[in-house]
C-alpha atoms as a PDB file:
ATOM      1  CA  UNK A   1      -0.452 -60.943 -27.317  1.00  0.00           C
ATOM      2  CA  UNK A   2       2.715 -59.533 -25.478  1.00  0.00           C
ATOM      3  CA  UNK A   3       4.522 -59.275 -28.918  1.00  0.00           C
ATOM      4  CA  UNK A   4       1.211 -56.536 -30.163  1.00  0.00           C
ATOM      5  CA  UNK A   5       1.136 -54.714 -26.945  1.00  0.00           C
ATOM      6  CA  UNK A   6       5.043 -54.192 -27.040  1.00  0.00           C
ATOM      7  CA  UNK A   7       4.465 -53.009 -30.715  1.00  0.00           C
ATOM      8  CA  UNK A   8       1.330 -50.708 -29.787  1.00  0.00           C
ATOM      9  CA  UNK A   9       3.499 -49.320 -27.018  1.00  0.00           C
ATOM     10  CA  UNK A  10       6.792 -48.610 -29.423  1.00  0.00           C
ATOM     11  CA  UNK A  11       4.536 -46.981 -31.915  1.00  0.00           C
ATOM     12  CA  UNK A  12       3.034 -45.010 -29.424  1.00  0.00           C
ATOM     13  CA  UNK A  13       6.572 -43.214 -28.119  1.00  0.00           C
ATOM     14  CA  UNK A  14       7.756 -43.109 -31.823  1.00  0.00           C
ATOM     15  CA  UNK A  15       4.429 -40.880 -32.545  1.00  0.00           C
ATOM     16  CA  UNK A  16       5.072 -39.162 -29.032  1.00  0.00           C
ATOM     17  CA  UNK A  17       9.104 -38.026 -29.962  1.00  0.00           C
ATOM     18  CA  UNK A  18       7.878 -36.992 -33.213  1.00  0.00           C
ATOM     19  CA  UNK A  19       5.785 -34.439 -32.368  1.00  0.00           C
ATOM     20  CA  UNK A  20       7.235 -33.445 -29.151  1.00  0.00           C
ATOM     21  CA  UNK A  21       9.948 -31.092 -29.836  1.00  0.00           C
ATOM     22  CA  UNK A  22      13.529 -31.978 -28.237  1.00  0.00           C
ATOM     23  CA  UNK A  23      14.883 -30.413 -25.241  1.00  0.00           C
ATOM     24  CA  UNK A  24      15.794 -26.766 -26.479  1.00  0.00           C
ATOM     25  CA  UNK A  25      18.184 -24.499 -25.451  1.00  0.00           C
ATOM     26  CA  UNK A  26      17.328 -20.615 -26.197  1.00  0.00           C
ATOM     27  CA  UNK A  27      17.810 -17.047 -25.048  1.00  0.00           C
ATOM     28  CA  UNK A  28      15.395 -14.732 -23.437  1.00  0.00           C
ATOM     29  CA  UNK A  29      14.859 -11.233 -22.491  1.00  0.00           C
ATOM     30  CA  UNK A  30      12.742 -10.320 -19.350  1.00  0.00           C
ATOM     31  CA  UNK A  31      11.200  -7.070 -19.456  1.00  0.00           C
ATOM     32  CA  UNK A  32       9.630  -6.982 -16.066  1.00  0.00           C
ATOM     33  CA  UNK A  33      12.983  -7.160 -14.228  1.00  0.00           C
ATOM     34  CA  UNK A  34      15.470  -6.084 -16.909  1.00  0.00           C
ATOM     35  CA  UNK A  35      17.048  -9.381 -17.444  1.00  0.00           C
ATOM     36  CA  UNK A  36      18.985 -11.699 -20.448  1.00  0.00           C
ATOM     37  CA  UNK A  37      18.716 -15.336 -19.498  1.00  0.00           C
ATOM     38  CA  UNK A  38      20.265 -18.652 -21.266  1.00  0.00           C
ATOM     39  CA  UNK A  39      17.977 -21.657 -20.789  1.00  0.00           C
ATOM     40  CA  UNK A  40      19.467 -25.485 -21.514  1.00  0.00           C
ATOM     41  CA  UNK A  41      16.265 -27.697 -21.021  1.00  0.00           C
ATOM     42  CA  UNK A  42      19.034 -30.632 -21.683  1.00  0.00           C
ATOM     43  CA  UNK A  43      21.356 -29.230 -19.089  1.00  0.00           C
ATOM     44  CA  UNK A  44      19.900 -26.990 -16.399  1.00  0.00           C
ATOM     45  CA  UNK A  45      22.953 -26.890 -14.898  1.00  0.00           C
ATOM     46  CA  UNK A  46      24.624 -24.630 -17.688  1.00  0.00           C
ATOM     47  CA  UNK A  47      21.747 -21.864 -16.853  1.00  0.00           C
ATOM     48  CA  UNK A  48      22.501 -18.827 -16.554  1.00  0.00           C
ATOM     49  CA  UNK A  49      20.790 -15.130 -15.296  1.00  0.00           C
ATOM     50  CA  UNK A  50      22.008 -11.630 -15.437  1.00  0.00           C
ATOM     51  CA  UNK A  51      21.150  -8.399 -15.207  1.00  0.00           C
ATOM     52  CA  UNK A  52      20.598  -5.937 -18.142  1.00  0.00           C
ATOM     53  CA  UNK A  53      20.158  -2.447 -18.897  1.00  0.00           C
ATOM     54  CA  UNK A  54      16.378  -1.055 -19.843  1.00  0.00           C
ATOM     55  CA  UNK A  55      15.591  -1.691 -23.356  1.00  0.00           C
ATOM     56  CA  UNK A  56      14.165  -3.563 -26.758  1.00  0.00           C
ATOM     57  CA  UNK A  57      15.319  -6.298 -29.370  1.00  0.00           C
ATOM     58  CA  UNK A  58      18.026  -8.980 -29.055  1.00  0.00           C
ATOM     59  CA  UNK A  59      20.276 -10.116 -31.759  1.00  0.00           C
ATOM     60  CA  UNK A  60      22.896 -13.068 -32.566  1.00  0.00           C
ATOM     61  CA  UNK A  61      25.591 -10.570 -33.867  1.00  0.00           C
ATOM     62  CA  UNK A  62      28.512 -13.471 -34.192  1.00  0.00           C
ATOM     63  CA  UNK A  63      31.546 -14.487 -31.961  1.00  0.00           C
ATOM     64  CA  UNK A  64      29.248 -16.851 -29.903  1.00  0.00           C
ATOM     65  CA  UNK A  65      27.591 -13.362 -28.468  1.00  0.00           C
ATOM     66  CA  UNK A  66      24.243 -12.086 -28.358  1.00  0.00           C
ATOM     67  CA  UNK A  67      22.983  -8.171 -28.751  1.00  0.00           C
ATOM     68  CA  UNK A  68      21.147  -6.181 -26.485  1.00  0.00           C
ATOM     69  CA  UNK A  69      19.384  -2.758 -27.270  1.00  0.00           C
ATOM     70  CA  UNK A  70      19.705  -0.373 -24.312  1.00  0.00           C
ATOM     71  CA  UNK A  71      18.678   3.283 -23.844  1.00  0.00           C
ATOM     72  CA  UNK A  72      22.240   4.566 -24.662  1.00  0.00           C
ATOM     73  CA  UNK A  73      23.017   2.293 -27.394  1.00  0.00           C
ATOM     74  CA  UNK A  74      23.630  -1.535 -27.145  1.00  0.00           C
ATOM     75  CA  UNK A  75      25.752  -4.111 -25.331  1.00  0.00           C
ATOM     76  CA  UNK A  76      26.985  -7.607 -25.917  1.00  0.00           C
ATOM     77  CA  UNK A  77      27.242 -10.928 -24.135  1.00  0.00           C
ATOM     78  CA  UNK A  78      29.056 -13.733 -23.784  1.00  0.00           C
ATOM     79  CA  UNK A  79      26.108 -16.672 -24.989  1.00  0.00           C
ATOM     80  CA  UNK A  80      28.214 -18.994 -23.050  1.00  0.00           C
ATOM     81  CA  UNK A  81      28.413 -17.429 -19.907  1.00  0.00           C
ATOM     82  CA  UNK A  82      26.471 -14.459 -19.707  1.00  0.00           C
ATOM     83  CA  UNK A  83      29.171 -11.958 -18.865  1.00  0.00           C
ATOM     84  CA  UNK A  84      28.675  -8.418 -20.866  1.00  0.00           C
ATOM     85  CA  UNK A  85      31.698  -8.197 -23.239  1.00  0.00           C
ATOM     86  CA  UNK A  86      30.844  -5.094 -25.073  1.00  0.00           C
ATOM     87  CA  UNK A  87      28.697  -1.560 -24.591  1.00  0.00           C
ATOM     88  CA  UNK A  88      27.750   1.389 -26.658  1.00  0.00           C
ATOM     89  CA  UNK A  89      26.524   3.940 -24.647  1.00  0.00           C
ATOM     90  CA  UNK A  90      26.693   7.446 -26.703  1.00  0.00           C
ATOM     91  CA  UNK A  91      23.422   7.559 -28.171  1.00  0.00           C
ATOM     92  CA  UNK A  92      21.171   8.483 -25.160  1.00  0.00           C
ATOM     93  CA  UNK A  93      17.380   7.989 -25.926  1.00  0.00           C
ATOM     94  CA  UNK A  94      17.794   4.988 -27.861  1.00  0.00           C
ATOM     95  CA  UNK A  95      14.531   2.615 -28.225  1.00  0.00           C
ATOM     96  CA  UNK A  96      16.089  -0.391 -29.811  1.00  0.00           C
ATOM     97  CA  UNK A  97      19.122  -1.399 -31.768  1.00  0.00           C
ATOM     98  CA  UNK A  98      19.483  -4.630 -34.353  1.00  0.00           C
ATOM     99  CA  UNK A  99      22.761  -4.962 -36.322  1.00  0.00           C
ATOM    100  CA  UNK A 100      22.051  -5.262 -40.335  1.00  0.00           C
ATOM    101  CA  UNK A 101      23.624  -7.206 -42.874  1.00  0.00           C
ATOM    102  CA  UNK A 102      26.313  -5.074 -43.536  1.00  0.00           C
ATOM    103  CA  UNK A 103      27.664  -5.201 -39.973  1.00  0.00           C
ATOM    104  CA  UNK A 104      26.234  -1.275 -39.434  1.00  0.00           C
ATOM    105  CA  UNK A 105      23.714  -1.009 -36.040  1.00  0.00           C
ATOM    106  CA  UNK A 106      20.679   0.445 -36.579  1.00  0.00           C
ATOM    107  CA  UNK A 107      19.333   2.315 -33.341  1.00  0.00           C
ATOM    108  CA  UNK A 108      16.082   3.943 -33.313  1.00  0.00           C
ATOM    109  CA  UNK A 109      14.391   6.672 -31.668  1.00  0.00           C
ATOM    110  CA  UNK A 110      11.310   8.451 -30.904  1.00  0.00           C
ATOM    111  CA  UNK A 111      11.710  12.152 -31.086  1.00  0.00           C
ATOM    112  CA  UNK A 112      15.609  12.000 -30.631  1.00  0.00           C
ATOM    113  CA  UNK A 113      18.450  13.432 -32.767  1.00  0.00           C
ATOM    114  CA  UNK A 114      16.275  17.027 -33.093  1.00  0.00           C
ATOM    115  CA  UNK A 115      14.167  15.113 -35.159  1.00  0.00           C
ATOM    116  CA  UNK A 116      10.200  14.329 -34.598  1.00  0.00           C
ATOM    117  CA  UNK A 117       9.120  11.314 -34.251  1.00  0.00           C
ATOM    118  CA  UNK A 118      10.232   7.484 -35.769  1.00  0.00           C
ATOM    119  CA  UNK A 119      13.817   8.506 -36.382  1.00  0.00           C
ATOM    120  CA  UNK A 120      16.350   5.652 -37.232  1.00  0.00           C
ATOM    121  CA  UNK A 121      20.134   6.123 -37.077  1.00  0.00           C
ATOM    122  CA  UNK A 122      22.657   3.750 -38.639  1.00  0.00           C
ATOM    123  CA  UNK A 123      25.739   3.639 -37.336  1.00  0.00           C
ATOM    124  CA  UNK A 124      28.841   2.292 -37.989  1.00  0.00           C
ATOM    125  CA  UNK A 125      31.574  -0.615 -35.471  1.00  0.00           C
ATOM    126  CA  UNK A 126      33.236   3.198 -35.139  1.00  0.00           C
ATOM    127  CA  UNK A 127      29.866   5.137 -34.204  1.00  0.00           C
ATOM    128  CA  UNK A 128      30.078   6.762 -37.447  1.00  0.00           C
ATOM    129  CA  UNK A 129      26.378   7.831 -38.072  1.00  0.00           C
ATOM    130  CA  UNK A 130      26.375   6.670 -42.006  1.00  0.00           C
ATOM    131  CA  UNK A 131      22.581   7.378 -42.458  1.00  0.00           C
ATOM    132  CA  UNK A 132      19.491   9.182 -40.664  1.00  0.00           C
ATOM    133  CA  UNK A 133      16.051   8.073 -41.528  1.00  0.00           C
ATOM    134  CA  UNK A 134      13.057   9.937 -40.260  1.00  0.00           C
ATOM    135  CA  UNK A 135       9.075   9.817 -40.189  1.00  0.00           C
ATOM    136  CA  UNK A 136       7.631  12.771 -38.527  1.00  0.00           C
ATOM    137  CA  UNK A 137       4.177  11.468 -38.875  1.00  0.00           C
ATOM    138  CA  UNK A 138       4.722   8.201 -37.018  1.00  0.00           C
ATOM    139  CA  UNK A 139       5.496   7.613 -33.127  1.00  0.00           C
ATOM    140  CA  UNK A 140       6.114   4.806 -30.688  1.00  0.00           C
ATOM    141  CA  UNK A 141       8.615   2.895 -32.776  1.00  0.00           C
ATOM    142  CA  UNK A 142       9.687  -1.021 -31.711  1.00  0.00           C
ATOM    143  CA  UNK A 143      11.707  -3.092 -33.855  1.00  0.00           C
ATOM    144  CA  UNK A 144      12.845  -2.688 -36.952  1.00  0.00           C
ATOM    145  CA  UNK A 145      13.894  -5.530 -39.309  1.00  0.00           C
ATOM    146  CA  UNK A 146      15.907  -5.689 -42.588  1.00  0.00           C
ATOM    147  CA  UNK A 147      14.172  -7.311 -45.708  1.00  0.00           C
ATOM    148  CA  UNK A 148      16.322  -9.266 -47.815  1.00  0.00           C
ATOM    149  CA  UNK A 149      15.561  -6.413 -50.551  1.00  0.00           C
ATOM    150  CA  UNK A 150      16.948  -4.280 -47.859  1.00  0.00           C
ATOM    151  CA  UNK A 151      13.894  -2.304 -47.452  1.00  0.00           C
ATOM    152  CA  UNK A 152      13.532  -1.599 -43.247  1.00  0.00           C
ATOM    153  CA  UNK A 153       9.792  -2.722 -41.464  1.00  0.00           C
ATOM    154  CA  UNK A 154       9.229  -0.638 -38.724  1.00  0.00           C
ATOM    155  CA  UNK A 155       6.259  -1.182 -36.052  1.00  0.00           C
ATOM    156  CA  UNK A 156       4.602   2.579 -35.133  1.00  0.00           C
ATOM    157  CA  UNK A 157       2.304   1.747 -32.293  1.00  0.00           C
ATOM    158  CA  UNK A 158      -1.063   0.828 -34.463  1.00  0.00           C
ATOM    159  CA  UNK A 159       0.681   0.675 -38.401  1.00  0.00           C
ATOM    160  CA  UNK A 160       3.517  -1.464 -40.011  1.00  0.00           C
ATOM    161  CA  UNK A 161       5.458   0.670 -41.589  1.00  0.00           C
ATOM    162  CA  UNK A 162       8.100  -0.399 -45.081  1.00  0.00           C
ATOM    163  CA  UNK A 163      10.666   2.204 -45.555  1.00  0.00           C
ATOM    164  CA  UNK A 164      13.870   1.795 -48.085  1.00  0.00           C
ATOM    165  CA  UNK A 165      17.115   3.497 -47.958  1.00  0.00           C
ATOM    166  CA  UNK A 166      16.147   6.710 -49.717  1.00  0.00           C
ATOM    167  CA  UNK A 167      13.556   7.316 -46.665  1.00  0.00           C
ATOM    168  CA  UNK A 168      10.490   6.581 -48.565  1.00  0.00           C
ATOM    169  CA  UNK A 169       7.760   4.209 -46.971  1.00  0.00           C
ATOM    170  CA  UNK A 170       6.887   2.044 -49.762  1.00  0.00           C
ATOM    171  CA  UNK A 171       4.303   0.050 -47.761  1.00  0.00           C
ATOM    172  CA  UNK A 172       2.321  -0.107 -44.826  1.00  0.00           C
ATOM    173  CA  UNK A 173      -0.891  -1.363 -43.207  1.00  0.00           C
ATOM    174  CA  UNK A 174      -2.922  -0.851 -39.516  1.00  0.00           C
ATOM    175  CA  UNK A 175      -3.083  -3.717 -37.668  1.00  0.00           C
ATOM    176  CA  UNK A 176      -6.252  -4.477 -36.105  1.00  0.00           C
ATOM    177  CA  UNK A 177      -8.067  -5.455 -32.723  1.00  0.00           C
ATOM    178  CA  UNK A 178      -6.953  -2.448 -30.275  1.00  0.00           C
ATOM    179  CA  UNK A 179      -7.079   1.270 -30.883  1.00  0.00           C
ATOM    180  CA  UNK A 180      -3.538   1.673 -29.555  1.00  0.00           C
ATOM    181  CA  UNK A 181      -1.645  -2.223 -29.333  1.00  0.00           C
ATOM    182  CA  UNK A 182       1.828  -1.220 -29.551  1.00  0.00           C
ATOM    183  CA  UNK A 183       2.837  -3.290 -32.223  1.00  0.00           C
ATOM    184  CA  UNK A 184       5.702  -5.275 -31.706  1.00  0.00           C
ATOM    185  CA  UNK A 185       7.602  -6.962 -34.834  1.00  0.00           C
ATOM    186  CA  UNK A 186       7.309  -7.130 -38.447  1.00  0.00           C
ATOM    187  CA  UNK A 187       9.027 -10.639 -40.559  1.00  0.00           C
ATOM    188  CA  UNK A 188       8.651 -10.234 -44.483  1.00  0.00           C
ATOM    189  CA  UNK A 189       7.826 -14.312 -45.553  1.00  0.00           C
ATOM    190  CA  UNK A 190       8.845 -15.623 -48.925  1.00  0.00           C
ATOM    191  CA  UNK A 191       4.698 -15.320 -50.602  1.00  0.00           C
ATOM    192  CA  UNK A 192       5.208 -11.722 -49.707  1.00  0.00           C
ATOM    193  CA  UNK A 193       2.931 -11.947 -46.859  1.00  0.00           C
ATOM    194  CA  UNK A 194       3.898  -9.995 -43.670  1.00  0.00           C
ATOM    195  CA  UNK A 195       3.195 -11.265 -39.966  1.00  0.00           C
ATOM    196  CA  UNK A 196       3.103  -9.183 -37.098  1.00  0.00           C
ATOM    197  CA  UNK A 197       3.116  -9.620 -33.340  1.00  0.00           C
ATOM    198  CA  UNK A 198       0.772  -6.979 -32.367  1.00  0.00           C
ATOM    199  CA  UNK A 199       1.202  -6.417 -28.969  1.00  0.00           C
ATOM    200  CA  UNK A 200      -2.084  -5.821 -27.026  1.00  0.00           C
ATOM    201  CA  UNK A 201      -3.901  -7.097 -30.055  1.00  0.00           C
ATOM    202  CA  UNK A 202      -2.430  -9.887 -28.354  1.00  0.00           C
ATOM    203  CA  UNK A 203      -2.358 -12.173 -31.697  1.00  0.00           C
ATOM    204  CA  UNK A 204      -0.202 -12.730 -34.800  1.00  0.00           C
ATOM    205  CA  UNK A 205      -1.611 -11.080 -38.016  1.00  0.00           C
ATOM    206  CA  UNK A 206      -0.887 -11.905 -41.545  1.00  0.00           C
ATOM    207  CA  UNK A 207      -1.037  -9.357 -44.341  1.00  0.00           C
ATOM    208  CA  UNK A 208      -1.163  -9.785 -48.068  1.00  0.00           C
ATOM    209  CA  UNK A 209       1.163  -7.856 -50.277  1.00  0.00           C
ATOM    210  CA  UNK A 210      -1.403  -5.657 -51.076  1.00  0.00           C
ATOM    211  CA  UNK A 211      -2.195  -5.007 -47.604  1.00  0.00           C
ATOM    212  CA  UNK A 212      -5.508  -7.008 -46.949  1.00  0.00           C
ATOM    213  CA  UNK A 213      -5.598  -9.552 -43.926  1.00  0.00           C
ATOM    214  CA  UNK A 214      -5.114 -12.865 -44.346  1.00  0.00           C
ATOM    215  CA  UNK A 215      -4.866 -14.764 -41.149  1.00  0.00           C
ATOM    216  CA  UNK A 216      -4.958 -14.396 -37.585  1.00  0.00           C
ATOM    217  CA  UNK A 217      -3.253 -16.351 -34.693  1.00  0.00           C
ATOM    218  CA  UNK A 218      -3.662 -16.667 -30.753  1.00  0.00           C
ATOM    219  CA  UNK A 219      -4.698 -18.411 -28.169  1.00  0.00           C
ATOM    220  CA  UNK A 220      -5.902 -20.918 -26.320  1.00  0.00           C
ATOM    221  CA  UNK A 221      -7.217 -18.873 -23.281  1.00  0.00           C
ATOM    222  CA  UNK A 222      -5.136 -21.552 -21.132  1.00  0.00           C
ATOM    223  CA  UNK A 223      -2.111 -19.138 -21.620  1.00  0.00           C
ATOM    224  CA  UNK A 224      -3.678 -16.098 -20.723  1.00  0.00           C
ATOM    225  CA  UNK A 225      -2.647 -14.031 -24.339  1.00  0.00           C
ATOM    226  CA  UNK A 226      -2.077 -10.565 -23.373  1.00  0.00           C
ATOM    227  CA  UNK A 227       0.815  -8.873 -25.459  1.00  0.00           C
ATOM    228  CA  UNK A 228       2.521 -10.796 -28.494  1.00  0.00           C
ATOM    229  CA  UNK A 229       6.330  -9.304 -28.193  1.00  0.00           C
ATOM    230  CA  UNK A 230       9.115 -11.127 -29.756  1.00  0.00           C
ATOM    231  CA  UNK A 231       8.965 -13.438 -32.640  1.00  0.00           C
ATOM    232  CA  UNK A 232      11.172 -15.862 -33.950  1.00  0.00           C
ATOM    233  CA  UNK A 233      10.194 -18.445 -37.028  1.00  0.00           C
ATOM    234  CA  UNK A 234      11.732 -21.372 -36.670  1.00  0.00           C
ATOM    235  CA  UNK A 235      13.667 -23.835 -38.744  1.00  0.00           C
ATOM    236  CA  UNK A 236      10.271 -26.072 -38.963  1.00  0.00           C
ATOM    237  CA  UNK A 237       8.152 -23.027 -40.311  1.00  0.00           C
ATOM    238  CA  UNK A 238       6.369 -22.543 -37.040  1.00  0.00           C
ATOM    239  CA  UNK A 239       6.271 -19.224 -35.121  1.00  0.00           C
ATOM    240  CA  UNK A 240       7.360 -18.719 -31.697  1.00  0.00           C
ATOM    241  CA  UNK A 241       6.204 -15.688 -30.143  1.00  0.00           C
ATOM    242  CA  UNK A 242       6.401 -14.298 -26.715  1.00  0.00           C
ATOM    243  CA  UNK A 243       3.449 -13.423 -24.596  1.00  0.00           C
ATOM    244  CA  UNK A 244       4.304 -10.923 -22.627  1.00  0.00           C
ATOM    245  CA  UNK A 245       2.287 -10.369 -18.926  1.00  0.00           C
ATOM    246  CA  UNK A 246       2.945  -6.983 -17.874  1.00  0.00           C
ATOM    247  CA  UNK A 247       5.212  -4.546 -16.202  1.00  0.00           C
ATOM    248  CA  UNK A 248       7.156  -4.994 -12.994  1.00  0.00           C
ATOM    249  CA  UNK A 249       8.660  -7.639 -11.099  1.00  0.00           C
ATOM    250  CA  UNK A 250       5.319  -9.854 -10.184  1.00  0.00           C
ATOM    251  CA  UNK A 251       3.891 -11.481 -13.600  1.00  0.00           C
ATOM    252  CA  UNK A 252       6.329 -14.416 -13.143  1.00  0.00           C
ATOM    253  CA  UNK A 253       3.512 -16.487 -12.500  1.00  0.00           C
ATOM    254  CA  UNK A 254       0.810 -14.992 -14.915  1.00  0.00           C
ATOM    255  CA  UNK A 255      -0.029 -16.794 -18.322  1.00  0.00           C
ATOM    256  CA  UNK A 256       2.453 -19.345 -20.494  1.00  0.00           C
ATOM    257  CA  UNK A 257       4.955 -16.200 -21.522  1.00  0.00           C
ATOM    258  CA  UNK A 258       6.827 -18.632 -24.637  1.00  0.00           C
ATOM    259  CA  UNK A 259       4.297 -20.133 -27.154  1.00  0.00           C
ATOM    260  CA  UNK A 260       4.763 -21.933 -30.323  1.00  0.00           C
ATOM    261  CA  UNK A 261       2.157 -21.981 -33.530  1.00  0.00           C
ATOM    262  CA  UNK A 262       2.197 -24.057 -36.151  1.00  0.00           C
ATOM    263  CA  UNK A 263       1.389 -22.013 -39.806  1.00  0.00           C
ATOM    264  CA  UNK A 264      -2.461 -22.919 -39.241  1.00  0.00           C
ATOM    265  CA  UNK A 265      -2.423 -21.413 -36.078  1.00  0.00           C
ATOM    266  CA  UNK A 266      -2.283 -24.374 -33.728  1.00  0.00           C
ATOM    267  CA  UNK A 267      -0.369 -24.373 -30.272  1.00  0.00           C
ATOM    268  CA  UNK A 268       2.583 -26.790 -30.784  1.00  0.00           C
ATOM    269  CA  UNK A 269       4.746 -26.534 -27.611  1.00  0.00           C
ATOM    270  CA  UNK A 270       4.630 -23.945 -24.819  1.00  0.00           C
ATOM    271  CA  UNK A 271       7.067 -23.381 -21.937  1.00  0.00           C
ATOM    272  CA  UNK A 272       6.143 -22.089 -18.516  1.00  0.00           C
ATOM    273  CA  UNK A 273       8.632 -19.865 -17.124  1.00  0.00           C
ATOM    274  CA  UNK A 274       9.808 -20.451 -13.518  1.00  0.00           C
ATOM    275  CA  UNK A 275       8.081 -17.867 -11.627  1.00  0.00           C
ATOM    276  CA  UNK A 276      10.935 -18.074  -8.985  1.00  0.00           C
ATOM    277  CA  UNK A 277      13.531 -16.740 -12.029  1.00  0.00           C
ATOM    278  CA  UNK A 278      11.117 -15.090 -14.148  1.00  0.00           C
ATOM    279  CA  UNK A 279       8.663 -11.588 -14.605  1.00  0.00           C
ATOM    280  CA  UNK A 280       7.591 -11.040 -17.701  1.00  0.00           C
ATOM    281  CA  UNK A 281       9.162 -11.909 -21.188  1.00  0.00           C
ATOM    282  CA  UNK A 282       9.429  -9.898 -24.613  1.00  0.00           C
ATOM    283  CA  UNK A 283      11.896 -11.393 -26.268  1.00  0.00           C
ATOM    284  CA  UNK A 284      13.564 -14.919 -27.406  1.00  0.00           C
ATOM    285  CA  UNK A 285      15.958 -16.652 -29.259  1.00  0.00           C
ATOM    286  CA  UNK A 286      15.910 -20.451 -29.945  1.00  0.00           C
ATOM    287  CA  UNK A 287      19.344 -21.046 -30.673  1.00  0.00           C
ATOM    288  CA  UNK A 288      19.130 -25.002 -31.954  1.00  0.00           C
ATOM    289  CA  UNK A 289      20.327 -25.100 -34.995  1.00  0.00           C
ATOM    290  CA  UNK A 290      21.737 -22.138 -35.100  1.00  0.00           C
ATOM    291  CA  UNK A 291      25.674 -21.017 -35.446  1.00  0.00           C
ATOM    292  CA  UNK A 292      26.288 -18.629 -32.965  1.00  0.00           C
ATOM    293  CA  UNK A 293      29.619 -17.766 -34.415  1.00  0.00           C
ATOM    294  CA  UNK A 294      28.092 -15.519 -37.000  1.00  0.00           C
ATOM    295  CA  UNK A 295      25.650 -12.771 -37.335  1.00  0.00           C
ATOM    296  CA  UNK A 296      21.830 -13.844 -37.835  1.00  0.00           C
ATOM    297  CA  UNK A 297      19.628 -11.969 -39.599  1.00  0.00           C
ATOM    298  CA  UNK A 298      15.881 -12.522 -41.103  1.00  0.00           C
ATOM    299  CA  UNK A 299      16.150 -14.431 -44.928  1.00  0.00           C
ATOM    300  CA  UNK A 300      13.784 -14.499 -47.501  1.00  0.00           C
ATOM    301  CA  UNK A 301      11.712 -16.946 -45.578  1.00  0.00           C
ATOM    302  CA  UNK A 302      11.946 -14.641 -42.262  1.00  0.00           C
ATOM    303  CA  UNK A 303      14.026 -17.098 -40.706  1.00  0.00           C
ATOM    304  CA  UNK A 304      16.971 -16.322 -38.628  1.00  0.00           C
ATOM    305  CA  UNK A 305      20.087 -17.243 -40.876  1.00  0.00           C
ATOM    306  CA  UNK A 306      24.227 -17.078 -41.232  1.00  0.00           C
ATOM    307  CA  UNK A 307      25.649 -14.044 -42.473  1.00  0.00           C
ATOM    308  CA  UNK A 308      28.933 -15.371 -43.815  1.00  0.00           C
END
């Protein structure tokens, strides 16, 4: 009898470790009180905290550091420490910037560079501006993210927006569930469908090539979903997206701010921010598995992977 309940018990934690994801270590963004953060579940003690400039998007550009968009430009950090070991500040008016596969930044703008509306400005590791891309039609631009085609999605408040280099948009669709949602991020997946974090919309949308919804995620009320920011697909094909609370210093305790879906739209593993350390989230980076010496961008899968 002892030797079945020892062997109920040992299956039991096998089951348990597989489906509980190991102690992560990632990067986050807090929008509430302007701050980059490194989080070791394994090791608290390697934690770090520190102060950034006002802005959108971070990046894994290479050198063990980590990108962060500004309003002048961008600076860089130390992953291991958290000290700042690079700025760009000569492009005042700067909503976001994200580093593309052929080591060129690409900042963007809303009604910047004597231009109207979504401009985008791609600039070479000398400030050289090597390209100018502009749509007068469009406004409140957040991140913009390279296709493996090398097409650009851009999120315009309300639309999804797929430009290529000569300027054209090629593709878009309107997200739906808020008049205004302030969509957030764009990934390009390998069946051609796009998904979206779609801010107030508060959900994860899936569109067809041709456009037409296929699936939407979100949920449970538990967390409190509010405004899907950041999104990151992970190694395992699920989708971790940030749920950001508000703005301001005093959402630290509102809602579960880090959430992971599985494709089929179920809540896998959540993380509850320390309210003591913590506002409100819009942006992470789960770093296991991934090589911090090298640039990351999206690959045909939307995954974060090496540029060598």
């Amino acid at each position: 009898m002892k030797k079945q309940i020892l062997l109920v018990l040992s299956l039991a934690l096998a089951i348990s470790s597989i489906s509980q994801p190991a102690k992560r270590h990632f990067l986050l963004r807090d929008e509430g009180i302007s701050q980059l953060a490194y989080i070791d579940e394994a090791n608290p003690s390697k934690n770090w905290y520190t102060a950034i400039p006002i802005g959108r998007d971070m990046q894994l550009v290479g050198k063990g550091r980590v990108l962060v968009g500004t309003g002048n430009g961008y600076e860089e950090y130390e992953i291991a420490t958290g000290k700042k070991v690079f700025e760009l500040t000569g492009f005042p008016g700067a909503v976001t910037a994200h580093r593309l596969r052929n080591g060129n930044t690409m900042l963007t703008g809303l009604n910047w560079q004597g231009k109207k509306g979504i401009v985008l400005l791609e600039i070479d590791q000398d400030s050289v501006v090597k390209n100018l891309y502009n749509f007068s039609e469009y406004g409140y631009p957040r991140l913009v993210r390279e296709t493996v085609s090398g097409n650009f999605l851009i999120t315009a408040d309300d639309y999804v927006l797929e430009a290529n280099r000569s300027g054209e948009i090629v593709w878009k669709v309107k997200v739906a569930g808020k008049d205004k949602p302030h969509v957030w991020q764009a990934l390009r997946l390998a069946n051609g469908q796009t998904v979206v974090s779609c801010g107030y919309s508060a959900n994860l949308q899936f569109f067809n090539a041709d456009g037409s919804p296929a699936l939407s995620i979100t949920g449970p009320a538990e967390v409190k979903p509010n405004f899907f920011a950041g999104l990151h697909i992970l190694p395992n094909g699920n989708y971790a997206v940030i749920n950001w609370q508000g703005h301001g210093p005093n959402f630290g305790a509102s809602g579960t701010q880090l959430l992971e879906f599985t494709p089929d739209g179920k809540l896998a593993w959540s993380w509850q921010q320390d309210a003591a350390k913590f506002s409100s989230l819009h942006n992470v980076i789960i770093l296991d598995g991934l090589n911090t010496a090298f640039l990351h961008v999206e690959d045909a899968n939307g995954r974060l992977a090496a540029v060598k």
